[in-house]
C-alpha atoms as a PDB file:
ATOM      1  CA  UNK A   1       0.000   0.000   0.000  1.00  0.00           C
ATOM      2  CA  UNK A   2       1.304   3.613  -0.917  1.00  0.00           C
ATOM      3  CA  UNK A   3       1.642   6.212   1.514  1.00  0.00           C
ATOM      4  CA  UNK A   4       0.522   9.308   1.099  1.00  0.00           C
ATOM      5  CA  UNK A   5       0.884  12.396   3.337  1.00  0.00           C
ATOM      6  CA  UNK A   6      -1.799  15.436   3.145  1.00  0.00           C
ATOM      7  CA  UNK A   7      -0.862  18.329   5.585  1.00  0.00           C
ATOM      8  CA  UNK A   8      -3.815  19.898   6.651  1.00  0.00           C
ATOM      9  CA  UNK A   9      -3.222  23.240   8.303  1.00  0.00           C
ATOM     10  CA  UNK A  10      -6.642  25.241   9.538  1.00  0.00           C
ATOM     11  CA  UNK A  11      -6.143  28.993  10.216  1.00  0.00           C
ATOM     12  CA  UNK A  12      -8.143  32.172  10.446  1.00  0.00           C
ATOM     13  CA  UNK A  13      -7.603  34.234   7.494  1.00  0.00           C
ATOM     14  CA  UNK A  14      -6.266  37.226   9.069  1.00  0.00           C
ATOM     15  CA  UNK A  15      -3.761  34.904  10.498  1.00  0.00           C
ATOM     16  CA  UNK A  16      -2.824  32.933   7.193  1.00  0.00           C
ATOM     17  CA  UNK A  17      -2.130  35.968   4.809  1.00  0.00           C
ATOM     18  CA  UNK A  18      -2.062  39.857   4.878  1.00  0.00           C
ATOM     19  CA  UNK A  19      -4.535  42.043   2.947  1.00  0.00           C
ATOM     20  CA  UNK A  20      -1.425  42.110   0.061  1.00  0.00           C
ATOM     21  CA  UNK A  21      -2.765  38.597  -1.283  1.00  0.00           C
ATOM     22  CA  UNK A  22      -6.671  39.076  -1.543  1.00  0.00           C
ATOM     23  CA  UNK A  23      -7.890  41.948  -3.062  1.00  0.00           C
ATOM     24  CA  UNK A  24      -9.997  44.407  -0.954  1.00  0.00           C
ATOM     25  CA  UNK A  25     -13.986  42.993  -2.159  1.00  0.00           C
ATOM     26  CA  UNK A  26     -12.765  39.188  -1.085  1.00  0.00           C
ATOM     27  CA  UNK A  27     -11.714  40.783   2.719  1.00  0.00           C
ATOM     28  CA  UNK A  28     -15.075  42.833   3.015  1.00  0.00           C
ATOM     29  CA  UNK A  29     -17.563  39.860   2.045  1.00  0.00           C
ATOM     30  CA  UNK A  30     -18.836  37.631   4.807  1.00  0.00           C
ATOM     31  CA  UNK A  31     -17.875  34.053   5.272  1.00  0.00           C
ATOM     32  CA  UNK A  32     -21.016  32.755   3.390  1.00  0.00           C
ATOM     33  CA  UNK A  33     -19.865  34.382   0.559  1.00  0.00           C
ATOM     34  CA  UNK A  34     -16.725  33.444   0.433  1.00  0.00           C
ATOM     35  CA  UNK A  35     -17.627  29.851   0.976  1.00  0.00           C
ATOM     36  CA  UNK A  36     -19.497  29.885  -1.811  1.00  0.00           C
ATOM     37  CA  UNK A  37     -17.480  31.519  -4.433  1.00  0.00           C
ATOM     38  CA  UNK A  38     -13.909  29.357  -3.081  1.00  0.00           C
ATOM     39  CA  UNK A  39     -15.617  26.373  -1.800  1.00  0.00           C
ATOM     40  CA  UNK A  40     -16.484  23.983   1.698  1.00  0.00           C
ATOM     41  CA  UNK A  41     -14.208  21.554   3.319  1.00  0.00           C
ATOM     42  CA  UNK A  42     -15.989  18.237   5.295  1.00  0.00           C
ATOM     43  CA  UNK A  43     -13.593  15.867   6.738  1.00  0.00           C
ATOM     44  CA  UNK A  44     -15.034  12.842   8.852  1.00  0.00           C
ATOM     45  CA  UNK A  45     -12.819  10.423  10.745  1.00  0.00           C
ATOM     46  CA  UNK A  46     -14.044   6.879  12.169  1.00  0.00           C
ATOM     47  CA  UNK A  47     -12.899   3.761  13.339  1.00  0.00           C
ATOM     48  CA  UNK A  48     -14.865   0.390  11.883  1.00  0.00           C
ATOM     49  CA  UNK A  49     -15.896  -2.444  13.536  1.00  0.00           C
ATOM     50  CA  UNK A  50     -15.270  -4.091   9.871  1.00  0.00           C
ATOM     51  CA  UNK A  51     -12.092  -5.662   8.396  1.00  0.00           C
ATOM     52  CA  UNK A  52     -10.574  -3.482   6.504  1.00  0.00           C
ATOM     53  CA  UNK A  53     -11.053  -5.771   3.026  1.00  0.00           C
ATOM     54  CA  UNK A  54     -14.712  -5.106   3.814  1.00  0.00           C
ATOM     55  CA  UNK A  55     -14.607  -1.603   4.151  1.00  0.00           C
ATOM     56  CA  UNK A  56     -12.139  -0.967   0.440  1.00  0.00           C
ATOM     57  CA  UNK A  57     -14.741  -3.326  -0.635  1.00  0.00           C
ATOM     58  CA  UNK A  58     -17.802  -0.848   0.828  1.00  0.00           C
ATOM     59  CA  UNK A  59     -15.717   2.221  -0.978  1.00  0.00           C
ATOM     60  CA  UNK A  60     -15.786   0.966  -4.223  1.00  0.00           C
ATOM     61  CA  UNK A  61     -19.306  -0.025  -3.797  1.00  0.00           C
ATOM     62  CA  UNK A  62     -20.163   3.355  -2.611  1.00  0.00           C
ATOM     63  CA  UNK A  63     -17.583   5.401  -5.342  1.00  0.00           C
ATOM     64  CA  UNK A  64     -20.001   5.231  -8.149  1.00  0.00           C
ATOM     65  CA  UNK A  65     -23.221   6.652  -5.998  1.00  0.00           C
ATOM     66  CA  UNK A  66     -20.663   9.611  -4.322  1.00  0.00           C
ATOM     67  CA  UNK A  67     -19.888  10.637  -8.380  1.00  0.00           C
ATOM     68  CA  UNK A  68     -23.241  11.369  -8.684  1.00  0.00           C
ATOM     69  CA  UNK A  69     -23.585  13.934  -5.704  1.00  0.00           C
ATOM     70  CA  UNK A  70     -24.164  17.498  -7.076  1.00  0.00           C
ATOM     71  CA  UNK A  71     -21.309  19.953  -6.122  1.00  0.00           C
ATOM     72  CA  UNK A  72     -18.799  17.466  -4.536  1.00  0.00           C
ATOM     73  CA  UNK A  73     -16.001  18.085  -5.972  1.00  0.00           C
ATOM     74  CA  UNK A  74     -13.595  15.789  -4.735  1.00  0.00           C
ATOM     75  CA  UNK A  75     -13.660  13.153  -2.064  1.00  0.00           C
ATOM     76  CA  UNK A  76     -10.538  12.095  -0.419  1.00  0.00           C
ATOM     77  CA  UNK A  77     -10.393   8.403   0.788  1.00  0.00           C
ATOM     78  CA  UNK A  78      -7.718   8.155   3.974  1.00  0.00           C
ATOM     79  CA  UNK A  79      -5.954   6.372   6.455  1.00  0.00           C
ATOM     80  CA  UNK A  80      -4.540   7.269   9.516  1.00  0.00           C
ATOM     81  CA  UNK A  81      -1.159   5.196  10.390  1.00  0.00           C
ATOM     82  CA  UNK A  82      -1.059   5.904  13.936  1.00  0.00           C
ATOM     83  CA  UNK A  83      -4.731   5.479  15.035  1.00  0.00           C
ATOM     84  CA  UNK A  84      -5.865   3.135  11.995  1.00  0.00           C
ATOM     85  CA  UNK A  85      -8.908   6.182  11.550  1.00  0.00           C
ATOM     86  CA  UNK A  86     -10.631   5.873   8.461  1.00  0.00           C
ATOM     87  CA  UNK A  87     -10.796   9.170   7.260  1.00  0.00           C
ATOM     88  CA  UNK A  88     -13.075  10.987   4.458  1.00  0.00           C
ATOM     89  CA  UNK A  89     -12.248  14.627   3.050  1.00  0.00           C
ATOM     90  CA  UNK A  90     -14.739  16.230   1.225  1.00  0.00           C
ATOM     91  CA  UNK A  91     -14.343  18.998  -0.971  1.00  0.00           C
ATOM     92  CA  UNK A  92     -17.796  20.623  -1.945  1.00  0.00           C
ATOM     93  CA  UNK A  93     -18.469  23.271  -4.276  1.00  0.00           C
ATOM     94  CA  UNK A  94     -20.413  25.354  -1.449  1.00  0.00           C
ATOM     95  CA  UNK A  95     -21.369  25.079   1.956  1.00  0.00           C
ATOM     96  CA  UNK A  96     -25.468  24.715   0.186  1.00  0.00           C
ATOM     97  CA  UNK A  97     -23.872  21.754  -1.707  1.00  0.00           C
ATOM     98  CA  UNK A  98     -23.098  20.116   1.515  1.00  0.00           C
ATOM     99  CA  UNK A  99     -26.356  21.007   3.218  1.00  0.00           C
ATOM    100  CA  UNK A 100     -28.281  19.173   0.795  1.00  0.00           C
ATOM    101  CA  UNK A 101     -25.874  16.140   0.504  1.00  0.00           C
ATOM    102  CA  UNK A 102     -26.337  15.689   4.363  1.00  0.00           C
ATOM    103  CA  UNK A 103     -30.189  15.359   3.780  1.00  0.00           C
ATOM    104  CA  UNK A 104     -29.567  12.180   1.560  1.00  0.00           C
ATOM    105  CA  UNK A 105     -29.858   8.711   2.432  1.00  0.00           C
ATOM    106  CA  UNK A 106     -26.467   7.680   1.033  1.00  0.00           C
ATOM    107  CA  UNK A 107     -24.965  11.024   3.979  1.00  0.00           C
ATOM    108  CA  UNK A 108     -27.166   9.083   6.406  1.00  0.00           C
ATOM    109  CA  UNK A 109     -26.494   5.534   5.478  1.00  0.00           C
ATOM    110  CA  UNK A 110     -22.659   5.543   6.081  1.00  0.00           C
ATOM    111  CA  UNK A 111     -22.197   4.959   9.913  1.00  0.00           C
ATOM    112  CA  UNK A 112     -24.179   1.889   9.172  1.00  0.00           C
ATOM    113  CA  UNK A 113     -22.323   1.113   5.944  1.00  0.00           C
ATOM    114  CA  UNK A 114     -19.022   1.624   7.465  1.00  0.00           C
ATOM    115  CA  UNK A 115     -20.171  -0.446  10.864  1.00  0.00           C
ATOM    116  CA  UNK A 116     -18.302   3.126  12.404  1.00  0.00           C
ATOM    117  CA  UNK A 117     -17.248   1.934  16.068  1.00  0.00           C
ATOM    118  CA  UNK A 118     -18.646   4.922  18.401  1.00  0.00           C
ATOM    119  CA  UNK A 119     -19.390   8.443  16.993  1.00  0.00           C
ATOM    120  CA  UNK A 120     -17.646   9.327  13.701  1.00  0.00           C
ATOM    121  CA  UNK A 121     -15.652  13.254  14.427  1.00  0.00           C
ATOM    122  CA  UNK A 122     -16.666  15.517  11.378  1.00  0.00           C
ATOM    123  CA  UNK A 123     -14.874  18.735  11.309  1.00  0.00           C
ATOM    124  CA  UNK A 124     -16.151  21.718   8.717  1.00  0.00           C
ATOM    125  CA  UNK A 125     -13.735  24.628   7.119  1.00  0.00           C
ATOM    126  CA  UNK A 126     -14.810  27.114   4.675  1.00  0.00           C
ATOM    127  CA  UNK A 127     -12.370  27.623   2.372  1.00  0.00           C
ATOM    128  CA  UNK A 128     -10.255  30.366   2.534  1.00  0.00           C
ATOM    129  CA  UNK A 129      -7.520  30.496  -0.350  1.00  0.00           C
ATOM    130  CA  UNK A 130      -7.148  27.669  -2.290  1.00  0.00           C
ATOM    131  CA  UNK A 131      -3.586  27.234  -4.007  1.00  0.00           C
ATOM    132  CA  UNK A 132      -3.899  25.984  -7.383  1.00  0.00           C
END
């Protein structure tokens, strides 16, 4: 299995960069409207009661239904090395996008599809300045 590492680094903006970088409209709209015009971050870490064939075989079962979810973007499939978390990132086209994907039966189905072993931590970032 190939290792990959993904730094994730969460700051406030006024922290991250100086006024230099976004130009003066970006700084005076509110959060919302940032999040919607650079995008909404979901990442969900678990442990599974499953063996872990089980669960690469419930991800590839459950690829071809998460291609058809209207504004995700891009979904991350991870593992932790230390703790063995499962670990989801979700990259949604707006916070909306997300809003209505957790109203869906295949958002509500995965603690049970995943057999998740206690309560699954989901953390949510707007995005603030992508890179590329």
């Amino acid at each position: 299995m190939k290792t990959i590492y993904i730094t994730l680094i969460c700051l406030l903006p006024t922290q991250l960069i100086g006024q230099a970088i976004f130009d003066g409209d970006f700084l005076n709209k509110s959060s919302m409207e940032k999040s919607a015009e650079i995008g909404f971050v979901q990442i969900v870490r678990f442990k599974s009661t499953l063996p872990d064939s089980i669960v690469f075989g419930v991800i590839e079962k459950r690829k071809v239904e998460f291609l058809k979810v209207p504004g995700l973007v891009q979904k991350y499939y991870l593992r932790d090395p230390k703790t063995m978390e499962f670990c989801g990132v979700y990259l949604w086209a707006s916070e909306q996008d997300f809003l209505e994907f957790k109203k869906t039966d295949l958002a509500k189905s995965s603690a049970q599809a995943y057999q998740i072993d206690g309560q699954a931590r989901v953390e949510l970032y707007h995005m603030i300045y992508p890179l590329r």
